[in-house]
C-alpha atoms as a PDB file:
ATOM      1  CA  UNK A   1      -6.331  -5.274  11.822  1.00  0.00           C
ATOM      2  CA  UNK A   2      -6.366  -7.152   8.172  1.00  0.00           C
ATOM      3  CA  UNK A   3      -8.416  -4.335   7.115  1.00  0.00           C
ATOM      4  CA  UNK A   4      -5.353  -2.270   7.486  1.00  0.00           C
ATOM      5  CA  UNK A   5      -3.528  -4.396   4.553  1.00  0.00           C
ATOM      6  CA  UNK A   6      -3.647  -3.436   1.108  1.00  0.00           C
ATOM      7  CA  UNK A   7      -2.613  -4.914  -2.679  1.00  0.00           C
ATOM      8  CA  UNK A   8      -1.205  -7.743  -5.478  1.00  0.00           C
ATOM      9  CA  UNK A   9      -1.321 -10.721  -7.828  1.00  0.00           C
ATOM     10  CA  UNK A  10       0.779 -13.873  -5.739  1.00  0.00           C
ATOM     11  CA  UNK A  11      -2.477 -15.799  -5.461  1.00  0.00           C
ATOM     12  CA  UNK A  12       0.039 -18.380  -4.713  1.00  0.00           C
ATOM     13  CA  UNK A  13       1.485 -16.999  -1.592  1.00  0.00           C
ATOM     14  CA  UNK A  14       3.877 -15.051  -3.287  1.00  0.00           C
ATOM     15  CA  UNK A  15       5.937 -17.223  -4.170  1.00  0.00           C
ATOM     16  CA  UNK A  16       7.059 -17.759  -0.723  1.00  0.00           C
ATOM     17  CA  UNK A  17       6.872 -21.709   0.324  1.00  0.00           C
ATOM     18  CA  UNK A  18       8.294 -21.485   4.131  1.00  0.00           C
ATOM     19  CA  UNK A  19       5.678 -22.123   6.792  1.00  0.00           C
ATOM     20  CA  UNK A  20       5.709 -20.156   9.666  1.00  0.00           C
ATOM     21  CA  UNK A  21       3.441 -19.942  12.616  1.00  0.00           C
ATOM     22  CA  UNK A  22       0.570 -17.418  12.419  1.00  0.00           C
ATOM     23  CA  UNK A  23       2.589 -14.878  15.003  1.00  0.00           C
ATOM     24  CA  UNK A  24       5.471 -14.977  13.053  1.00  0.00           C
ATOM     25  CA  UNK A  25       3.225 -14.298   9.742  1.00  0.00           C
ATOM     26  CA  UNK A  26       1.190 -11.552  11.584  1.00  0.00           C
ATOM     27  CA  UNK A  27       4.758  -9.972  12.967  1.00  0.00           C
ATOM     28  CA  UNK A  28       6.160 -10.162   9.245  1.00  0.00           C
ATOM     29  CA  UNK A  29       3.245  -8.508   7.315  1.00  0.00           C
ATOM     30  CA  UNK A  30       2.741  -5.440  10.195  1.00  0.00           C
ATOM     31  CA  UNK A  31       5.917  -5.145  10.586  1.00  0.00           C
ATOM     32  CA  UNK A  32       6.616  -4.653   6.910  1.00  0.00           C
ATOM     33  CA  UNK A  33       3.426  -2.710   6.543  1.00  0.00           C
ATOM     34  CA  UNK A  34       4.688  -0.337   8.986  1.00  0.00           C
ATOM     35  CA  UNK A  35       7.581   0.499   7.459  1.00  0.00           C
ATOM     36  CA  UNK A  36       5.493   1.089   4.298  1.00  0.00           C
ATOM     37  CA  UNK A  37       3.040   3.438   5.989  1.00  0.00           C
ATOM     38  CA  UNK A  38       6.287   5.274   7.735  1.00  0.00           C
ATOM     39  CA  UNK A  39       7.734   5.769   4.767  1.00  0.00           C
ATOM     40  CA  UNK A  40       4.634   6.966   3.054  1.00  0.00           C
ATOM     41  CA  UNK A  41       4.096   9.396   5.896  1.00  0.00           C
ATOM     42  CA  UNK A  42       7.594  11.038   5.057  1.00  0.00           C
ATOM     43  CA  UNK A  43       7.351  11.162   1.178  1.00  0.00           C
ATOM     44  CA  UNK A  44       4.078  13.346   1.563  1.00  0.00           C
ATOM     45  CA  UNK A  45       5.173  15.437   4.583  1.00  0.00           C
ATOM     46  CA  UNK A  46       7.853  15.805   2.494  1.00  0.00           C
ATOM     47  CA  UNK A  47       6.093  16.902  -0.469  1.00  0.00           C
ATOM     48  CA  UNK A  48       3.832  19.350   1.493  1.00  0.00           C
ATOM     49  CA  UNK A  49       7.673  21.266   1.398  1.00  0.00           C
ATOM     50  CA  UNK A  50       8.524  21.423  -2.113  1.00  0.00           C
ATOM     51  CA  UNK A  51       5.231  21.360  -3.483  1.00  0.00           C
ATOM     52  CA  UNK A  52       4.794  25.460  -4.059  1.00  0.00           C
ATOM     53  CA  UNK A  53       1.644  26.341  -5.658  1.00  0.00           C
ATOM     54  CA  UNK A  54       3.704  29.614  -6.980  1.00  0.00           C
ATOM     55  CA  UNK A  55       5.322  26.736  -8.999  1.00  0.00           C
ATOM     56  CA  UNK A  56       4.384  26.294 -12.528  1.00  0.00           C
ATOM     57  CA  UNK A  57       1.945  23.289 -13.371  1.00  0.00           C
ATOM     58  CA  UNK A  58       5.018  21.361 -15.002  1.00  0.00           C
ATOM     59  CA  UNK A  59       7.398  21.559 -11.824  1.00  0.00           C
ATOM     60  CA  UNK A  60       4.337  20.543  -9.567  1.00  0.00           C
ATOM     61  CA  UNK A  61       3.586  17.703 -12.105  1.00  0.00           C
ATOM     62  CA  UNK A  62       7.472  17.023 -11.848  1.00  0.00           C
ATOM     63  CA  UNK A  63       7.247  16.988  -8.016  1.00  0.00           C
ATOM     64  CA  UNK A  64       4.014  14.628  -7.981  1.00  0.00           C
ATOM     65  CA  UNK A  65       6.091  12.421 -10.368  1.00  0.00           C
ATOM     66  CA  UNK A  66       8.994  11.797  -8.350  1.00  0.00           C
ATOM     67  CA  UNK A  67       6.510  11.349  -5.251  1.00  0.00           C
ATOM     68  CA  UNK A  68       4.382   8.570  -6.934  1.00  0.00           C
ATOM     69  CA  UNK A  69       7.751   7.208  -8.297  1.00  0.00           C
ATOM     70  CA  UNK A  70       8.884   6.895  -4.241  1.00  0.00           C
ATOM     71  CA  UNK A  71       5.610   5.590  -2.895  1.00  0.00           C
ATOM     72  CA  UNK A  72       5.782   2.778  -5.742  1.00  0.00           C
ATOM     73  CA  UNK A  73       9.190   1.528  -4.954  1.00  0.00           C
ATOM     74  CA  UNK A  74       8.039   1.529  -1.281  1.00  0.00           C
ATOM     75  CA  UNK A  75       5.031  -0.403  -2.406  1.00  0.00           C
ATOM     76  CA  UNK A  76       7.348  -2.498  -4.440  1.00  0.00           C
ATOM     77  CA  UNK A  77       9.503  -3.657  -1.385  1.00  0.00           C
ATOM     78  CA  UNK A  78       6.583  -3.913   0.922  1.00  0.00           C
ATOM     79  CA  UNK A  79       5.065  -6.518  -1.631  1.00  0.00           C
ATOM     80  CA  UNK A  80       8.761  -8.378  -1.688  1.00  0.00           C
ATOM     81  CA  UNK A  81       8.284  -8.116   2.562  1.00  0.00           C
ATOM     82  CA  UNK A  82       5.155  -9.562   2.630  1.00  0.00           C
ATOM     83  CA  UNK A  83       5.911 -12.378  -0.307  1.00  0.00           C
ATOM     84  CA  UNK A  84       8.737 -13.044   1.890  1.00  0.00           C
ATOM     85  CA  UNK A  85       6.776 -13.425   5.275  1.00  0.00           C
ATOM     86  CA  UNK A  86       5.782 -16.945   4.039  1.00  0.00           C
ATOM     87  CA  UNK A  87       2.831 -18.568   4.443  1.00  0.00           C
ATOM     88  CA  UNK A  88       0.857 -18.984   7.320  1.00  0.00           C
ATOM     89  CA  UNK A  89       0.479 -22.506   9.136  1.00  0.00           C
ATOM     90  CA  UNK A  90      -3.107 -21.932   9.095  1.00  0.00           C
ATOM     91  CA  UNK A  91      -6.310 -23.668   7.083  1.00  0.00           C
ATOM     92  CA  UNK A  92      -6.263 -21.968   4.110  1.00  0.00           C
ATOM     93  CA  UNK A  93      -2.946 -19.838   4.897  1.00  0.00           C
ATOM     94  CA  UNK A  94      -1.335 -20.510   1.129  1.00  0.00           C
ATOM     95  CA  UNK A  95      -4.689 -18.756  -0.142  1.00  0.00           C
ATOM     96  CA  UNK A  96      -4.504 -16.105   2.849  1.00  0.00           C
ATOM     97  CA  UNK A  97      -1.472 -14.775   2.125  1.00  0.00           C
ATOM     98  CA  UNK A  98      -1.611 -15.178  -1.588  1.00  0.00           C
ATOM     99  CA  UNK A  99      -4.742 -12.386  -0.830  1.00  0.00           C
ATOM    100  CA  UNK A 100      -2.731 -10.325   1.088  1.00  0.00           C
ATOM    101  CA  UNK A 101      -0.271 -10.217  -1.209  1.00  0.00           C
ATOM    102  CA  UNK A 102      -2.951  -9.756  -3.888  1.00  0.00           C
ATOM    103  CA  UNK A 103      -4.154  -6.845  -2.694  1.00  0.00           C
ATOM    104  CA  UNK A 104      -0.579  -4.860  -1.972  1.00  0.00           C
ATOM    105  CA  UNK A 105       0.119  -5.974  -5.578  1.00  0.00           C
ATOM    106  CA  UNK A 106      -3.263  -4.460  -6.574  1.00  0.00           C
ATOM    107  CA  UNK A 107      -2.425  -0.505  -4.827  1.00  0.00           C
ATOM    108  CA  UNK A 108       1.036  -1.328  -6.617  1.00  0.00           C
ATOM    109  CA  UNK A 109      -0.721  -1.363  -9.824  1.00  0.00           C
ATOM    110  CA  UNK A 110      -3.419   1.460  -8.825  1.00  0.00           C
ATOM    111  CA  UNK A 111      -0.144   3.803  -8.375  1.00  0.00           C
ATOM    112  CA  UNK A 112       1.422   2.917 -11.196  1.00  0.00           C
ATOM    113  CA  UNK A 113      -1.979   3.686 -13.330  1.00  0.00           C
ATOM    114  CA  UNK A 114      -1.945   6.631 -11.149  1.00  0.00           C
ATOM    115  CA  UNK A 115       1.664   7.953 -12.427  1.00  0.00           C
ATOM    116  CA  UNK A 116       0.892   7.624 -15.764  1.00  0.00           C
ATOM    117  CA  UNK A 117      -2.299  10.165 -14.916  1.00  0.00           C
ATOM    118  CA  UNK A 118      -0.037  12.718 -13.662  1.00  0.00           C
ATOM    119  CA  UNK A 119       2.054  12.609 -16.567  1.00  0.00           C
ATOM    120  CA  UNK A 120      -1.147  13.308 -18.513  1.00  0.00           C
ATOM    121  CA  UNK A 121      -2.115  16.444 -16.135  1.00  0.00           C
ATOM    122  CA  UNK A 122      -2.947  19.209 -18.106  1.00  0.00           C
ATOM    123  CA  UNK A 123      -0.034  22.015 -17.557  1.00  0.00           C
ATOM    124  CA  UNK A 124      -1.391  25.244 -19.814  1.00  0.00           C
ATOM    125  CA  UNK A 125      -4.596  25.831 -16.702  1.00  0.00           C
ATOM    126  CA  UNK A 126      -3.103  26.133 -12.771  1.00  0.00           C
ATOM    127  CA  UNK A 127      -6.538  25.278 -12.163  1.00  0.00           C
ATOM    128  CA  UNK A 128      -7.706  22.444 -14.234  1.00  0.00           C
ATOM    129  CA  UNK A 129      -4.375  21.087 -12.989  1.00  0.00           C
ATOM    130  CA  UNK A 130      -5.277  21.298  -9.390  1.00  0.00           C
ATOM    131  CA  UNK A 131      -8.689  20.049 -10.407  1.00  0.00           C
ATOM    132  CA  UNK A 132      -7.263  16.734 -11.675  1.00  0.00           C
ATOM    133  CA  UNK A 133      -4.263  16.277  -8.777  1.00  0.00           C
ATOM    134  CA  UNK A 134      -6.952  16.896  -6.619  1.00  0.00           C
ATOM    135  CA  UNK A 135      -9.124  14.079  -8.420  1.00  0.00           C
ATOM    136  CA  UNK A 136      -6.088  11.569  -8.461  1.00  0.00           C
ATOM    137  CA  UNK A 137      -5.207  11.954  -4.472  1.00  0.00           C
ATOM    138  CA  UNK A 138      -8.519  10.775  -4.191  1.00  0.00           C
ATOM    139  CA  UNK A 139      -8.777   7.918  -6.369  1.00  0.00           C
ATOM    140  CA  UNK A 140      -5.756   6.994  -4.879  1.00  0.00           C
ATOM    141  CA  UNK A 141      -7.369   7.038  -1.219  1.00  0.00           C
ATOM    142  CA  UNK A 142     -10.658   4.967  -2.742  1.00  0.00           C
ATOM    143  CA  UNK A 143      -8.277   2.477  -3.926  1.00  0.00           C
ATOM    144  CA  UNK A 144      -6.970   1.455  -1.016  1.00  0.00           C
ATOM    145  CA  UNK A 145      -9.728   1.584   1.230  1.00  0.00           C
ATOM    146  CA  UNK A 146     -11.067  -0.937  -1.446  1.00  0.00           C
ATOM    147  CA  UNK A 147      -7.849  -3.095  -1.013  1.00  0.00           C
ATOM    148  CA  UNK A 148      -7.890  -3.030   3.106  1.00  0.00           C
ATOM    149  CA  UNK A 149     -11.866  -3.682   2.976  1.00  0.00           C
ATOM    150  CA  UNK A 150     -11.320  -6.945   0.483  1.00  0.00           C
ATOM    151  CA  UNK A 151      -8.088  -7.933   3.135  1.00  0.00           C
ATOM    152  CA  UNK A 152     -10.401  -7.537   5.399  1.00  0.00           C
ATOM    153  CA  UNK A 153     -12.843  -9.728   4.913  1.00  0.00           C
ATOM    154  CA  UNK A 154     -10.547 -12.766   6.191  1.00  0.00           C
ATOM    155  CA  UNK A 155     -11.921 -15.254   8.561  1.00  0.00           C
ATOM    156  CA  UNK A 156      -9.092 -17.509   9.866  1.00  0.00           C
ATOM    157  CA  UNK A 157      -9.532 -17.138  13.429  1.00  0.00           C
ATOM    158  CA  UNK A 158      -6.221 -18.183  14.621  1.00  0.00           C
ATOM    159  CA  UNK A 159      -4.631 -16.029  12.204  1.00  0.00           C
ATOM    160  CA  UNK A 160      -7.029 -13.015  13.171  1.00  0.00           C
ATOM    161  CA  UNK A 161      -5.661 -13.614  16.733  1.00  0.00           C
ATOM    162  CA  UNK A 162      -2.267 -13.528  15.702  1.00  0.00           C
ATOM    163  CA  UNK A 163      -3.325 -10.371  14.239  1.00  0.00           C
ATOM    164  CA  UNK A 164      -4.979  -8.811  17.121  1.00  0.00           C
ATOM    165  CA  UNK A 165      -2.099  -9.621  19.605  1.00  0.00           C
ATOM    166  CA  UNK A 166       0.773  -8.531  17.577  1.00  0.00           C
ATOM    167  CA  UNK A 167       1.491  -5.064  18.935  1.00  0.00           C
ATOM    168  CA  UNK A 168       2.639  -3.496  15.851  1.00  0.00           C
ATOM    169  CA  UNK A 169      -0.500  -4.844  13.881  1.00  0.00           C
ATOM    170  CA  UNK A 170      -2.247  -3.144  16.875  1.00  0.00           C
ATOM    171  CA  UNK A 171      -0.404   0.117  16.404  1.00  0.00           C
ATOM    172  CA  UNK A 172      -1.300   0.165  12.846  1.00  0.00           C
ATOM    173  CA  UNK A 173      -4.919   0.054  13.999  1.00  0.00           C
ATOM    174  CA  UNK A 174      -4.696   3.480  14.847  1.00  0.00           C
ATOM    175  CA  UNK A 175      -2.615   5.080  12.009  1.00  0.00           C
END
């Protein structure tokens, strides 16, 4: 189920200093990671709708914009959720959820890298410009199977368990 998690830089747990049991920390992060993956499921169904390839390249670069501008201030309040989950009363828990919060701060950053790049989307081809958004959708994927693969690779059993038992980390497994 960790492998599910993704991105940013609270080595330190975030920030967050309250101790809470490993079900409560497992309950926190899925259930804030859900909301983040619901969310991000609407913005790009939603985008499928006004994204017209009769458009001109600017408008669809406008469109892709305001879309990456969405899915970072989702990313932005999952990161706050997951800072705010505390820290897990595990061996090591300060460190695990400084990760976890490591690597939702590191697709955070990915995105924002990735909205500058669609400002810079060249507008005078329709077809270099699909080219490129094409290119970016899938640096963006790349990145964050990075992030959930380094989440991942966590090995606090009772935490794991929490993991594995929580029913909306389970449902995640299978988004």
């Amino acid at each position: 189920m960790l492998a599910a998690c993704g991105g940013g830089d609270a080595s330190d747990g975030g920030g967050a200093e309250e101790t809470v049991t490993a079900a409560e920390y497992a309950s926190d992060v899925c259930g804030a990671l859900d909301a983040w993956v619901t969310a991000s499921r609407d913005r790009a169904g939603s985008l499928t709708g006004v994204l017209n390839p009769t458009d001109t390249p600017e408008n669809r670069r406008d469109v892709l914009a305001g879309y990456i501008d969405g899915v970072i201030e989702d990313t932005e309040a999952l990161l706050d959720d997951v800072q705010g989950a505390g820290v897990p009363d595990v061996q090591g828990g300060k460190e695990i959820a400084g990760q976890i919060a490591d690597a939702f701060d590191s697709v955070k950053t990915e995105l924002e890298q990735t909205r500058d790049d669609v400002d810079a989307l060249p507008t005078d081809d329709p077809a270099a410009f699909t080219a490129a958004a094409t290119q970016l959708g899938t640096s963006i994927q790349t990145s964050l199977t990075a992030v959930g693969t380094s989440v991942g690779g966590i090995s606090e059993p009772e935490l794991n368990q929490a993991f594995a038992v929580e029913p909306t980390c389970s449902a995640l497994g299978g988004a």
